[in-house]
N, C-alpha and C. Protein backbone atom coordinates (compact mmCIF):
# COMPACT_ATOMS: atom_id res chain seq x y z
N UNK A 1 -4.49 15.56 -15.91
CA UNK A 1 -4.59 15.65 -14.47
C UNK A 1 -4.88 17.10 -14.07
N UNK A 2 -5.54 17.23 -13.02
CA UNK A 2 -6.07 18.94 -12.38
C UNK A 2 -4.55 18.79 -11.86
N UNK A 3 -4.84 20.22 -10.93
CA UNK A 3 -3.93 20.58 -9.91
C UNK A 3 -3.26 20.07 -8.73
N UNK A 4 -2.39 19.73 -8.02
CA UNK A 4 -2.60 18.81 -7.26
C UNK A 4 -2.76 19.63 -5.78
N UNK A 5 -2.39 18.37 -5.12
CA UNK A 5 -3.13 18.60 -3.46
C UNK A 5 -1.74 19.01 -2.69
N UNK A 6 -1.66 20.17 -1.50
CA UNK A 6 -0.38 20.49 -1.26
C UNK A 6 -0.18 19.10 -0.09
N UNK A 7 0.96 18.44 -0.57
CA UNK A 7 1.46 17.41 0.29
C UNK A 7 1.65 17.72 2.22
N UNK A 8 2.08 19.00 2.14
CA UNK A 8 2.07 19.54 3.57
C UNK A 8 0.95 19.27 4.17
N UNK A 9 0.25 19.44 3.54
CA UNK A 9 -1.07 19.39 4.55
C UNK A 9 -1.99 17.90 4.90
N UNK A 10 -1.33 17.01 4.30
CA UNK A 10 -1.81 15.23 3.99
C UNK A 10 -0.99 14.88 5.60
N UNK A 11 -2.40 14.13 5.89
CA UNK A 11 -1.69 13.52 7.53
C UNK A 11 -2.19 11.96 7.31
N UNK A 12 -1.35 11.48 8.26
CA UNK A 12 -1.58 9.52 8.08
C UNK A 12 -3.33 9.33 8.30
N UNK A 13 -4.12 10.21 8.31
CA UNK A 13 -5.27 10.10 8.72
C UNK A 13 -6.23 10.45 7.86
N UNK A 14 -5.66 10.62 6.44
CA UNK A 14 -6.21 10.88 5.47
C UNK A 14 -5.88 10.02 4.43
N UNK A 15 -5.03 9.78 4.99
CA UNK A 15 -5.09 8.27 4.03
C UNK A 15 -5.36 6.87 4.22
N UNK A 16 -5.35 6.31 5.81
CA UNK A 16 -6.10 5.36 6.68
C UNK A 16 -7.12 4.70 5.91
N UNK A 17 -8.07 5.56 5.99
CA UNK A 17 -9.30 4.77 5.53
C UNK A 17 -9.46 4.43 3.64
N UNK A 18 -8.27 4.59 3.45
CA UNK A 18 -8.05 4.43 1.84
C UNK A 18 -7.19 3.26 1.96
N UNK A 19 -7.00 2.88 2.84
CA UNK A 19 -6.20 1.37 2.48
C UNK A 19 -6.65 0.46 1.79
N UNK A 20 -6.38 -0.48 0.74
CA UNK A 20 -6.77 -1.41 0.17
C UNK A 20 -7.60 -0.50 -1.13
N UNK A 21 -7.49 0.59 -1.28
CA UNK A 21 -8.86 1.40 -2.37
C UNK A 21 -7.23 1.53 -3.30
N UNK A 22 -7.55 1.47 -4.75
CA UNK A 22 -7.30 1.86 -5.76
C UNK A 22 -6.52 3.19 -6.33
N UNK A 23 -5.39 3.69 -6.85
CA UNK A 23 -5.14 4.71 -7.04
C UNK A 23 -5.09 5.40 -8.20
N UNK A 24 -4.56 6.20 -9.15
CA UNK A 24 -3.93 5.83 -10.70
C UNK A 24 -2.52 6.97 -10.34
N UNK A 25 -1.83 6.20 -11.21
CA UNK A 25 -0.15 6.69 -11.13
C UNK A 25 -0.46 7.15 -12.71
N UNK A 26 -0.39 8.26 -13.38
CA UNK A 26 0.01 8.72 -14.24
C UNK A 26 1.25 8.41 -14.98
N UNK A 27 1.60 7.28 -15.95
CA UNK A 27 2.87 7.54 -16.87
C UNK A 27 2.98 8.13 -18.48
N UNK A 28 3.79 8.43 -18.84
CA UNK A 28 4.30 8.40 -20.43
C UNK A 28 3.00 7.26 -20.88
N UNK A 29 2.93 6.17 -20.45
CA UNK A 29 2.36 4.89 -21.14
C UNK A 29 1.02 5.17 -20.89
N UNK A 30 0.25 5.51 -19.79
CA UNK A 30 -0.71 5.45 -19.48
C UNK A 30 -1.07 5.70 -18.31
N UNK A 31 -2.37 4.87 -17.80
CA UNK A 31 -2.59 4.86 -16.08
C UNK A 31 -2.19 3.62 -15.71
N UNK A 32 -1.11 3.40 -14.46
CA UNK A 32 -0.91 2.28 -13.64
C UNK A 32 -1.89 2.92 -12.38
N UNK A 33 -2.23 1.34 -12.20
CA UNK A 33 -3.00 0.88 -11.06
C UNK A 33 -2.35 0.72 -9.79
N UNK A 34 -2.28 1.42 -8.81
CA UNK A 34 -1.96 1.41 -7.63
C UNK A 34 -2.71 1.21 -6.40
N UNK A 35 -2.21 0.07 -5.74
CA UNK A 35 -3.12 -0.53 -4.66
C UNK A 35 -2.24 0.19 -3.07
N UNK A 36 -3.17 0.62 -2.25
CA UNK A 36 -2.56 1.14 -1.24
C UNK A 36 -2.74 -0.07 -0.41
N UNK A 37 -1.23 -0.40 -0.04
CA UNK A 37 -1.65 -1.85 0.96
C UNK A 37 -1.28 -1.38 1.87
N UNK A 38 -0.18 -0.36 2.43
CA UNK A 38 -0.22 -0.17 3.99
C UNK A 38 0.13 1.31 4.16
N UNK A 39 -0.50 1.67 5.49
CA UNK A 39 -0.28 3.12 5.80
C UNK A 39 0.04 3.10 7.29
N UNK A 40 1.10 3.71 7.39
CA UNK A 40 1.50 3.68 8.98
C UNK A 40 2.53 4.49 9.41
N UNK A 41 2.78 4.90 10.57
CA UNK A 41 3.33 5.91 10.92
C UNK A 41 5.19 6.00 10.77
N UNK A 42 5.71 6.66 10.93
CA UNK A 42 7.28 6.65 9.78
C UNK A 42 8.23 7.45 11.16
N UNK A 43 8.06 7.27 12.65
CA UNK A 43 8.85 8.43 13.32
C UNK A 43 8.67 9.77 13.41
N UNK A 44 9.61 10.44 14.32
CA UNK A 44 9.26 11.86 14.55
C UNK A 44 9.79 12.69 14.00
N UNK A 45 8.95 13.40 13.72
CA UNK A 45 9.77 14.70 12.68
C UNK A 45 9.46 16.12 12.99
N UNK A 46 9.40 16.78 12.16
CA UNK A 46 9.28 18.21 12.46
C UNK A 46 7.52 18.75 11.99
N UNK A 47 7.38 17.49 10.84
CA UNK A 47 5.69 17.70 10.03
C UNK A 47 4.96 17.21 11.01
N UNK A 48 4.14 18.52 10.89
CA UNK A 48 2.84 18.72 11.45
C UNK A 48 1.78 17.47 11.45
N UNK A 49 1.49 16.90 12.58
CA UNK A 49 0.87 15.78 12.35
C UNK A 49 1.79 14.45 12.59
N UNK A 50 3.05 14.61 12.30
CA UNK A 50 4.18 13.47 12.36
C UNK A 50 4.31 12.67 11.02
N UNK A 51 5.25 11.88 10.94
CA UNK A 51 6.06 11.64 9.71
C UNK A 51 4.99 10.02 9.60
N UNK A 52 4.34 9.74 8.10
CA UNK A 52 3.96 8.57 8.10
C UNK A 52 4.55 8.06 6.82
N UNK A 53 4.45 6.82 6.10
CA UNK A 53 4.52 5.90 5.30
C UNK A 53 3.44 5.41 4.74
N UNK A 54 3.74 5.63 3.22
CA UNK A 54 2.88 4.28 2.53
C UNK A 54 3.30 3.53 1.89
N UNK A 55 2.45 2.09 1.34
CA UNK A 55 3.28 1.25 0.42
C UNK A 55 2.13 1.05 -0.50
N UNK A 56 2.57 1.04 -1.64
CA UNK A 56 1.71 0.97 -3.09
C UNK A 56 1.79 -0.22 -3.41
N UNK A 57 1.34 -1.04 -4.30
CA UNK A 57 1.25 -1.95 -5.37
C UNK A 57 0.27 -2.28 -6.49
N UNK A 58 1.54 -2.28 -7.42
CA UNK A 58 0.91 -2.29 -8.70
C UNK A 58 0.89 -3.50 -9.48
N UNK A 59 0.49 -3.89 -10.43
CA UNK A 59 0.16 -5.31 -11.13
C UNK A 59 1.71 -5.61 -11.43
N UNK A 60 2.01 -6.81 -11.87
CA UNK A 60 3.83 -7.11 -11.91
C UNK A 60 3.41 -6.95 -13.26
N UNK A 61 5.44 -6.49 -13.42
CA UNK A 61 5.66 -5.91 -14.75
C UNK A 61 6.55 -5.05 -14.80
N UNK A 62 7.32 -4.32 -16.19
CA UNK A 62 8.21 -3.47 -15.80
C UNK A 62 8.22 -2.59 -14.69
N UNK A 63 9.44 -2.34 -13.98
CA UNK A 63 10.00 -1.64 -12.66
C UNK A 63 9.56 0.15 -12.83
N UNK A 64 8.94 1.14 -12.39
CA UNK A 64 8.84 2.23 -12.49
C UNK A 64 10.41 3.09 -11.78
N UNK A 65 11.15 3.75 -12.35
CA UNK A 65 12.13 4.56 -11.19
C UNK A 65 11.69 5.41 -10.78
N UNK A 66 12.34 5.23 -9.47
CA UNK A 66 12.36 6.78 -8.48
C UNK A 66 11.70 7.91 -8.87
N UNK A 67 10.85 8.61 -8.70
CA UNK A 67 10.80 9.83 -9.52
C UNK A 67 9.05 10.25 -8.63
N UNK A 68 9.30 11.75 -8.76
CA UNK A 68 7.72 12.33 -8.67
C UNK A 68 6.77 11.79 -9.33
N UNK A 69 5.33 11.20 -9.55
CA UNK A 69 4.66 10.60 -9.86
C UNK A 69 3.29 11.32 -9.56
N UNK A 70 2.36 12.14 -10.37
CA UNK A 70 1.05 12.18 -10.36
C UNK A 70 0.37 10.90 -10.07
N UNK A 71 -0.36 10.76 -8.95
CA UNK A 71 -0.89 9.65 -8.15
C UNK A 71 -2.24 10.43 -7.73
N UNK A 72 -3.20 9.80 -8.30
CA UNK A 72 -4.89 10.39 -8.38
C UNK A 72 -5.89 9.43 -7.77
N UNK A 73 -6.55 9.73 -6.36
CA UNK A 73 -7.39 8.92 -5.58
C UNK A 73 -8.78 10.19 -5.70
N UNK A 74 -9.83 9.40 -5.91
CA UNK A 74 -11.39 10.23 -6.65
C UNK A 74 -11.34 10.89 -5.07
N UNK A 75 -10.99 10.70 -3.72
CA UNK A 75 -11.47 11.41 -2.57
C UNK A 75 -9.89 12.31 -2.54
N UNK A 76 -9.20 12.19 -2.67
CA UNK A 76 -8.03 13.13 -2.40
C UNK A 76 -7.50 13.74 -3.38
N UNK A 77 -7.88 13.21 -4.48
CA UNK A 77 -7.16 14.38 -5.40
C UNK A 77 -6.11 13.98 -5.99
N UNK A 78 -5.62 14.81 -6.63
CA UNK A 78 -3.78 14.68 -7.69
C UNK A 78 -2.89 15.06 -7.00
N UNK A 79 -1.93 14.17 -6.33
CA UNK A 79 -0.70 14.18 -5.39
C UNK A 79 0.10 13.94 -6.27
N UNK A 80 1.17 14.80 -6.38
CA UNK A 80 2.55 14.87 -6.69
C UNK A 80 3.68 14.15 -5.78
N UNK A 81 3.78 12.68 -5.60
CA UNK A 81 4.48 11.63 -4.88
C UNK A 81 5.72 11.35 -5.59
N UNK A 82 6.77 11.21 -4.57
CA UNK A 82 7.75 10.75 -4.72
C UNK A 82 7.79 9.40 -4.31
N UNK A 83 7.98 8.44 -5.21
CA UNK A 83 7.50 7.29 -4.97
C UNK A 83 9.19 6.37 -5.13
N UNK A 84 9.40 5.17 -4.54
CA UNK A 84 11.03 4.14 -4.47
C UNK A 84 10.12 3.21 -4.70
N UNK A 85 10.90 2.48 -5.66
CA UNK A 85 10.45 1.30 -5.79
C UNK A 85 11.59 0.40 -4.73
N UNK A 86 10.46 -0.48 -4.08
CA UNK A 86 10.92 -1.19 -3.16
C UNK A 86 10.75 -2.61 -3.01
N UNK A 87 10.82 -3.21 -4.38
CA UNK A 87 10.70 -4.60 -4.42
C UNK A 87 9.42 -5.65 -4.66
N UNK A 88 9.67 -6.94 -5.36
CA UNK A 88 8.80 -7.77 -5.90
C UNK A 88 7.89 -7.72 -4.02
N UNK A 89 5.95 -7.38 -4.68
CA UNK A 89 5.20 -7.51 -3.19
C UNK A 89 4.65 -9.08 -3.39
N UNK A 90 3.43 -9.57 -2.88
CA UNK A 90 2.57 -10.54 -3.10
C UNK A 90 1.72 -10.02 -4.34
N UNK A 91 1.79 -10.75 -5.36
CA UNK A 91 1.58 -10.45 -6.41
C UNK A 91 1.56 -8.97 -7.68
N UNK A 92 2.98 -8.46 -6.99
CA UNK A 92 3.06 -7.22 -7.72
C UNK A 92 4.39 -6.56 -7.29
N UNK A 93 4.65 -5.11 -7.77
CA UNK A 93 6.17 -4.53 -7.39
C UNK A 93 5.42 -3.22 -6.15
N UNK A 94 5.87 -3.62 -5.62
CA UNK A 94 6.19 -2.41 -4.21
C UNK A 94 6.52 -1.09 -4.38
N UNK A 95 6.28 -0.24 -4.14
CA UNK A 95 6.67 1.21 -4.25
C UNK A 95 6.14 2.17 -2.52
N UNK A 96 7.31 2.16 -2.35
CA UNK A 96 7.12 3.26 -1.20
C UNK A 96 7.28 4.78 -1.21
N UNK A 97 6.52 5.42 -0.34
CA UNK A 97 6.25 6.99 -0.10
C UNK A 97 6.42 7.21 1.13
N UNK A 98 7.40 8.21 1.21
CA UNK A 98 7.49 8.56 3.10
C UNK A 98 7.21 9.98 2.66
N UNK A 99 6.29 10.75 4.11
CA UNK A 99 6.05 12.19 4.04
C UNK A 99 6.96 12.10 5.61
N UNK A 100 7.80 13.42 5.28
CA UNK A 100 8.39 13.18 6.77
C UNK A 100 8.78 15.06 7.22
């Protein structure tokens, strides 16, 4: 993986038009496939731009934990995400990201 992208500066509006596009999550094992199914706004905060949400999904199968995650989209670059797994989705496990 390159360098990554400083998270501060990522607004819900940069990731919008990536909904439904493809990601790769970097593990020990390999590349998981990460589907961005929703992006939407998360409340008010202090970040510039305001606090948003995403939700990932990946093919079902073992559970990933909690943890920072190299997450690589060909238009944005290598994000260093803190990613929760948040449960069985429609055909896959859920993982959420809040920037807040």
């Amino acid at each position: 993986m390159t360098s990554s992208v400083d998270l501060a500066k990522l607004h819900i509006d940069d990731f919008a038009p990536h909904q439904e596009a493809v990601f790769e999550l970097q593990t020990a094992q390999g590349i998981l496939p990460l589907k961005l199914a929703e992006v939407g706004p998360a409340g008010e905060s202090g970040r510039e731009g305001g606090a948003f949400a995403l939700l990932f999904t990946s093919p079902q199968g073992p559970w990933l934990p909690q943890a920072i995650y190299p997450v690589r989209h060909p238009v944005l670059g290598v994000m260093e995400i803190f990613l929760v797994p948040v449960g069985p989705t429609a055909g896959g496990n859920g993982y959420h990201a809040t920037f807040a």
